[in-house]
Protein backbone atom coordinates (compact mmCIF):
# COMPACT_ATOMS: atom_id res chain seq x y z
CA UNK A 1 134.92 67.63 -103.03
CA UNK A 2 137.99 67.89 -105.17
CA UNK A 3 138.55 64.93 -107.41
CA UNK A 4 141.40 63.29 -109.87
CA UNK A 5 140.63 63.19 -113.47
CA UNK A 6 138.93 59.84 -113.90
CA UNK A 7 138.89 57.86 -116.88
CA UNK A 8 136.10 56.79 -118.59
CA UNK A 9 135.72 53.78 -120.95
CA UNK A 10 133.49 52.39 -123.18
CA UNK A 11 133.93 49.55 -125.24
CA UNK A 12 132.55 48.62 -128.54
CA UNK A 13 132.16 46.93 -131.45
CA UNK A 14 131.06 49.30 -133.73
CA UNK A 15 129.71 53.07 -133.30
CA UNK A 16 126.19 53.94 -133.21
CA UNK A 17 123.27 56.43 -132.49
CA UNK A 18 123.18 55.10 -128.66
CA UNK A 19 126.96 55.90 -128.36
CA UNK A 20 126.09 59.22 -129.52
CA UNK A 21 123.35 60.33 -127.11
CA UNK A 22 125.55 58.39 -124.40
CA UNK A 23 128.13 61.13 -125.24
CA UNK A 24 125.94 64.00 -125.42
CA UNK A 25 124.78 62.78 -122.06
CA UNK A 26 128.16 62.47 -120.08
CA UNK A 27 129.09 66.10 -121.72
CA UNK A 28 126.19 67.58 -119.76
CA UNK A 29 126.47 65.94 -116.54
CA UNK A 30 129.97 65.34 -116.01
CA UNK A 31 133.08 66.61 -115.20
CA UNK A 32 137.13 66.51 -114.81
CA UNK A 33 137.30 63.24 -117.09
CA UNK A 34 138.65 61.61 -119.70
CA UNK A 35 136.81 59.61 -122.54
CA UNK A 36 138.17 56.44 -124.35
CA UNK A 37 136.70 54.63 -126.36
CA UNK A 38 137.42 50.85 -127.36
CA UNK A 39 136.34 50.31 -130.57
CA UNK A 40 137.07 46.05 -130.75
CA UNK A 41 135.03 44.13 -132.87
CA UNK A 42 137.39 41.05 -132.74
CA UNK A 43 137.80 40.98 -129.16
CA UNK A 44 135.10 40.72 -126.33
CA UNK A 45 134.93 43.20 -123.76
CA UNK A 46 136.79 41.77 -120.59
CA UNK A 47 139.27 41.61 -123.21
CA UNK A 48 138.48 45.05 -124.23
CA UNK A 49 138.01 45.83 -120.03
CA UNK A 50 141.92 44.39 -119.30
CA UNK A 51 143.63 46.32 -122.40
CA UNK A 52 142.18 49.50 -120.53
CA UNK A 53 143.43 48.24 -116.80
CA UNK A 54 146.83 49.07 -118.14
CA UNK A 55 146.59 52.65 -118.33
CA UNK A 56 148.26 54.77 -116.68
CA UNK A 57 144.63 56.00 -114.63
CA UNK A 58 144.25 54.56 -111.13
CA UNK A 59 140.80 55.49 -111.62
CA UNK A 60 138.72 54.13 -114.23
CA UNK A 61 134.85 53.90 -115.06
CA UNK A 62 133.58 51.38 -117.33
CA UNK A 63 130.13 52.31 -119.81
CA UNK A 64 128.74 50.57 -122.12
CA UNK A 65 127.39 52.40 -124.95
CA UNK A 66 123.39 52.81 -123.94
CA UNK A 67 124.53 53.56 -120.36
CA UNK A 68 122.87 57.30 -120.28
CA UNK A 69 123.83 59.36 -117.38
CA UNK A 70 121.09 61.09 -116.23
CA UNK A 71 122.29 62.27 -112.70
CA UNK A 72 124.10 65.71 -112.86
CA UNK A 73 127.67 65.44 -110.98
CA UNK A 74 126.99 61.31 -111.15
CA UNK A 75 130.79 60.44 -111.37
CA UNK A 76 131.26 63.00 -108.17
CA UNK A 77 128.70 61.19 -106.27
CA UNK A 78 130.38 57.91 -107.07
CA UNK A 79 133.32 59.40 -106.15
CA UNK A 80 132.72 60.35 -102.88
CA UNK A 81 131.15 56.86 -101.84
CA UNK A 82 134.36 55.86 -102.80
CA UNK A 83 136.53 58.10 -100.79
CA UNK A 84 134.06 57.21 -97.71
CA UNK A 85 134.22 53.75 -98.12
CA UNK A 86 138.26 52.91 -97.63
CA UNK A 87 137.80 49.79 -98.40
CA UNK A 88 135.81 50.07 -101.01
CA UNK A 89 137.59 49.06 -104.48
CA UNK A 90 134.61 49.39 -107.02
CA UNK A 91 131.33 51.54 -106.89
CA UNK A 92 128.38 50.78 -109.17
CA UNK A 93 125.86 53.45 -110.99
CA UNK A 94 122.27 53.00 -109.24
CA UNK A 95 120.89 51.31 -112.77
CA UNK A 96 117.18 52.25 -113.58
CA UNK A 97 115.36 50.63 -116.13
CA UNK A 98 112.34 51.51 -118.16
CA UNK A 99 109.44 50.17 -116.17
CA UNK A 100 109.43 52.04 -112.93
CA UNK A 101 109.54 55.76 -112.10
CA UNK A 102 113.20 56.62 -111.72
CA UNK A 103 114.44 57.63 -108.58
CA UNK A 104 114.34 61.29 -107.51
CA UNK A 105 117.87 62.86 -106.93
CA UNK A 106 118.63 66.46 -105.13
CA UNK A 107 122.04 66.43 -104.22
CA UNK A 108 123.18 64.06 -101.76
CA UNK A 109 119.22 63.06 -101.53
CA UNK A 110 117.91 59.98 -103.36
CA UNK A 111 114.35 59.65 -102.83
CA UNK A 112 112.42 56.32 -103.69
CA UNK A 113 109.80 56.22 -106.37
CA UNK A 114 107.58 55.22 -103.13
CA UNK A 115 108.33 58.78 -101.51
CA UNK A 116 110.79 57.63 -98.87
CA UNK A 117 114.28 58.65 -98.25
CA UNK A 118 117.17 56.23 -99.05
CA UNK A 119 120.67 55.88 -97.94
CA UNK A 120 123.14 56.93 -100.93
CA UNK A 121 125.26 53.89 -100.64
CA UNK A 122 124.99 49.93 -99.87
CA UNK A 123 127.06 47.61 -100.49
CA UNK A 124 126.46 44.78 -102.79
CA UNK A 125 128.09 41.33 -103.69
CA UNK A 126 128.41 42.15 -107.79
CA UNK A 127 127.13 44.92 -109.87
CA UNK A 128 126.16 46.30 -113.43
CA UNK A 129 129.52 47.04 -115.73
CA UNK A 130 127.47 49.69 -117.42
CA UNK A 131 128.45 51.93 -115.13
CA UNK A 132 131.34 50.61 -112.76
CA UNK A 133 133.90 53.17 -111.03
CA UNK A 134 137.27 51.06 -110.27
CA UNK A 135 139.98 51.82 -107.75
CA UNK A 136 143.07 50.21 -109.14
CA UNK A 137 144.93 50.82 -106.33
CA UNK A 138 143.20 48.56 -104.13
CA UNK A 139 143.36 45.57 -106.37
CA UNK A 140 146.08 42.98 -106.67
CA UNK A 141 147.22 42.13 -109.45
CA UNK A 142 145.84 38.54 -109.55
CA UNK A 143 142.63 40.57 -110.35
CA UNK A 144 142.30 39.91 -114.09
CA UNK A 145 138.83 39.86 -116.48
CA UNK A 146 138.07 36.36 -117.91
CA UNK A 147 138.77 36.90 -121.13
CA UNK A 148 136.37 33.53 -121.87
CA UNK A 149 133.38 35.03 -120.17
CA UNK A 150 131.84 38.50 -121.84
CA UNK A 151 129.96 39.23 -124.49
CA UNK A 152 131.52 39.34 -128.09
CA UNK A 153 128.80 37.85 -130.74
CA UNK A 154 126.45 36.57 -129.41
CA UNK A 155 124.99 35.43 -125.77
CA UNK A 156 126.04 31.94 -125.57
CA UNK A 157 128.85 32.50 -123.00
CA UNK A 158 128.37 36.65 -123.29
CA UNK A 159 127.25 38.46 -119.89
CA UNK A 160 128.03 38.11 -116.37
CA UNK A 161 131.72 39.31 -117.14
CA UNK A 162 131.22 41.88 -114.36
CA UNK A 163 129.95 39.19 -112.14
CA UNK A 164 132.98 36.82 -112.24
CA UNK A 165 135.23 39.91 -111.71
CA UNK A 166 133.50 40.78 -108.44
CA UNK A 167 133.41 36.85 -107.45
CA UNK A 168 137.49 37.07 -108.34
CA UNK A 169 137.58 40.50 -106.23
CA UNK A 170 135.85 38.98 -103.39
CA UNK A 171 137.99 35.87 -103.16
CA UNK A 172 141.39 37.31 -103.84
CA UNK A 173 141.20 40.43 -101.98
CA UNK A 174 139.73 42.60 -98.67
CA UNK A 175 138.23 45.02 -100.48
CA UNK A 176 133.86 45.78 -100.85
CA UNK A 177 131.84 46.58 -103.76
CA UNK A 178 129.23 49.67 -102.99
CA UNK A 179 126.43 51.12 -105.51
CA UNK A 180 125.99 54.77 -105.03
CA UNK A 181 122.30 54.59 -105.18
CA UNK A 182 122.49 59.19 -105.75
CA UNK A 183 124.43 58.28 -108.99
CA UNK A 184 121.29 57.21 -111.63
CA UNK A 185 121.94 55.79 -114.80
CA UNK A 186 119.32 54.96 -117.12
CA UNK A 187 120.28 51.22 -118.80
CA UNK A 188 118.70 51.30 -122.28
CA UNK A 189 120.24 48.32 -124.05
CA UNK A 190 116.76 47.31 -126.11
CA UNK A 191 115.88 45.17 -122.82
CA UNK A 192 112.38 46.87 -122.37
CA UNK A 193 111.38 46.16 -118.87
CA UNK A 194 112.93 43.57 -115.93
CA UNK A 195 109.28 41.74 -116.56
CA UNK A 196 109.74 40.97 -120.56
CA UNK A 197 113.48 40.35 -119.94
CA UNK A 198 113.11 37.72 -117.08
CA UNK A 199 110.44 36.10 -119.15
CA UNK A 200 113.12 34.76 -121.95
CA UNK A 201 115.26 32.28 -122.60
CA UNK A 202 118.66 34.62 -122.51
CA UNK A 203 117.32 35.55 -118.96
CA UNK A 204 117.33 31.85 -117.88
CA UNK A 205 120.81 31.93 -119.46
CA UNK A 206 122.09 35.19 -117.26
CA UNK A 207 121.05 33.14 -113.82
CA UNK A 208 122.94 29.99 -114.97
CA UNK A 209 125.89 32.17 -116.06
CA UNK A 210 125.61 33.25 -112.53
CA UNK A 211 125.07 30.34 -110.68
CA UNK A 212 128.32 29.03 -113.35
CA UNK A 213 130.74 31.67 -111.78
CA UNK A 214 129.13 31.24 -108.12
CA UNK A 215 130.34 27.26 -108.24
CA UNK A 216 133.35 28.47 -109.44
CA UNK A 217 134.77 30.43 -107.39
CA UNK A 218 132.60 28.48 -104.17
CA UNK A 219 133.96 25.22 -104.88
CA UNK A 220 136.19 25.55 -107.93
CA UNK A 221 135.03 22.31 -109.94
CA UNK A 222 137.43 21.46 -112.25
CA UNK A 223 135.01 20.71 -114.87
CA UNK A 224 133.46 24.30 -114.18
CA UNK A 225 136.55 25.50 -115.55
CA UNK A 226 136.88 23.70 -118.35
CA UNK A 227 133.57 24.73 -119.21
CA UNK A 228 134.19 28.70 -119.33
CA UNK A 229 137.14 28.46 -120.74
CA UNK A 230 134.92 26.06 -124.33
CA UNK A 231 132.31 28.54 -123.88
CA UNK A 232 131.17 29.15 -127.78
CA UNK A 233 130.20 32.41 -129.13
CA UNK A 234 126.87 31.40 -130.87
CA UNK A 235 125.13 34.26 -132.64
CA UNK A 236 121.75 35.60 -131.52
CA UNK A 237 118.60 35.66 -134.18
CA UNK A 238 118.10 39.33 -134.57
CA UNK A 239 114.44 38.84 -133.44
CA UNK A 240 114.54 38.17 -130.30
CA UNK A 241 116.76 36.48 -127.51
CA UNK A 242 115.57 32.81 -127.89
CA UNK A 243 117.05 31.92 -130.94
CA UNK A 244 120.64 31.33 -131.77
CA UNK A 245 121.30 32.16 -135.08
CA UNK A 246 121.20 28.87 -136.68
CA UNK A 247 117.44 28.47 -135.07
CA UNK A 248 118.23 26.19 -132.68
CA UNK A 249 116.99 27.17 -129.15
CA UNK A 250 119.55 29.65 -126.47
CA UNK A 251 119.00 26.68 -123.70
CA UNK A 252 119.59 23.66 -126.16
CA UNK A 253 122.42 25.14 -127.01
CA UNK A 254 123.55 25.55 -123.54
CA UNK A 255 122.09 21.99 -122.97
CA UNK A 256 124.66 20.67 -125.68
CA UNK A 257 128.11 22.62 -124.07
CA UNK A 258 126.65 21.73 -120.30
CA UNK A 259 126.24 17.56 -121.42
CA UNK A 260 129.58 17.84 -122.27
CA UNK A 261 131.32 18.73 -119.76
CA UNK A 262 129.21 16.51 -117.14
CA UNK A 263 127.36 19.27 -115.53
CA UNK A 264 123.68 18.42 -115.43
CA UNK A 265 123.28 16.79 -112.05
CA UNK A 266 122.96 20.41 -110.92
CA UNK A 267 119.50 21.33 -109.58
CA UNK A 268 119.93 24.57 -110.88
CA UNK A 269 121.30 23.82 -113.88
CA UNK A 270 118.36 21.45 -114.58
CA UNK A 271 115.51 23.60 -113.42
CA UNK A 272 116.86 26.71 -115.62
CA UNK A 273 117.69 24.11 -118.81
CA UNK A 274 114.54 22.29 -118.73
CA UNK A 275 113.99 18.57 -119.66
């Protein structure tokens, strides 16, 4: 199928070898594009993500820099789930981590790591930014990144940018989210596996992020608000993700901002905080 030139975007703070082999990777399996990158170590990247919803491009994919396309023809694939789906304003990269045997792709043909068959689309309430394919013609304007929620420094209040842009999606217009499960990407990002990652602190800080934006867009508490919009950009210990840089611990920190703002009564909130 004939395409558009899409653009593709990655934003960063500063360049390195991941960028490169990122690069290397999109030259080889991808075509009838265009490449820009964001280099914006003062800003965070839904800021980074809105400068780029300005452009001219109707069509834009968002990367982040360890997002390695491994799929040949990947941004065709997503393409044509989005040209099936009509209503469909964003399509997500199938995202494979290290742990498990990657999918097998032949074509149109995604086979599971289990041997079985599998559709090449579903759709899905939210998806991974490190490899999002946006229709901007399908969006109203009202559809804006948080520019308090995304990662900049640190985690405290970094992540789940993608997350609250679906949620705003979802609310403010008709349109569907779909992952082209034929379109692999391979998620480096130092993470290791899903079972080391959802065994720390920043992963207990992810599902509150989540759970944040959920209530937010659910029942729009007031206080909710307030909160993302103090959110404090707390630097992480280079040595792993349950540290803020000062030593104090990710979820006391998040203990502090959430006592604040008179948001501990949650269930969730408490089980994921902790006494």
């Amino acid at each position: 199928m004939d395409r558009p030139e899409i653009e593709l975007v990655i934003p960063i703070q500063y360049e390195t070898p991941k960028l490169e082999k990122t690069v290397k990777l999109l030259e080889q399996n991808t075509k009838n594009y265009k490449l820009t990158i964001v280099k914006a170590p003062d800003l965070n990247v839904s800021e980074a993500r809105a400068s780029v919803m300005k452009h001219d491009s109707d069509l834009i994919c968002f990367l982040d820099d360890d997002s390695e396309l491994i799929t040949p023809d990947w941004l065709d694939k997503m393409y044509d789930v989005l040209q099936v789906n009509h209503n469909a304003a964003v399509v997500f990269g199938n995202e494979w981590w290290d742990e498990e045997p990657c999918p097998k792709v032949t074509g149109q043909k995604i086979i599971s790591p289990r041997g079985y068959p599998i559709e090449p689309m579903k759709e899905v309430p939210y998806g991974p930014a490190a490899c999002m394919l946006i229709d901007k013609t399908k969006l109203k304007p009202e559809v804006q990144w948080d520019k308090y929620i995304g990662l900049r420094s640190g985690w405290l209040g970094g992540d789940m940018e993608e997350v609250d842009y679906c949620f705003k999606i979802n609310q403010l217009t008709c349109s569907t989210l779909v992952v082209a499960l034929n379109a692999v990407f391979h998620h480096t990002g130092g993470k290791g596996t899903f079972k080391n990652f959802w065994s720390t602190d920043r992963s207990k800080s992810a599902h509150l992020m989540k759970h944040l934006i959920q209530r937010k867009y659910g029942t729009m508490h007031t206080n909710d608000n307030e909160f993302f919009k103090s959110l404090k950009y707390i630097k992480a210990r280079d040595d792993n993700d349950l540290y803020v840089a000062s030593g104090q611990k990710l979820k006391d920190a998040y203990y502090d901002l959430l006592k604040e703002h008179g948001m501990l009564n949650d269930n969730l909130v408490k089980s994921l905080i902790g006494d």
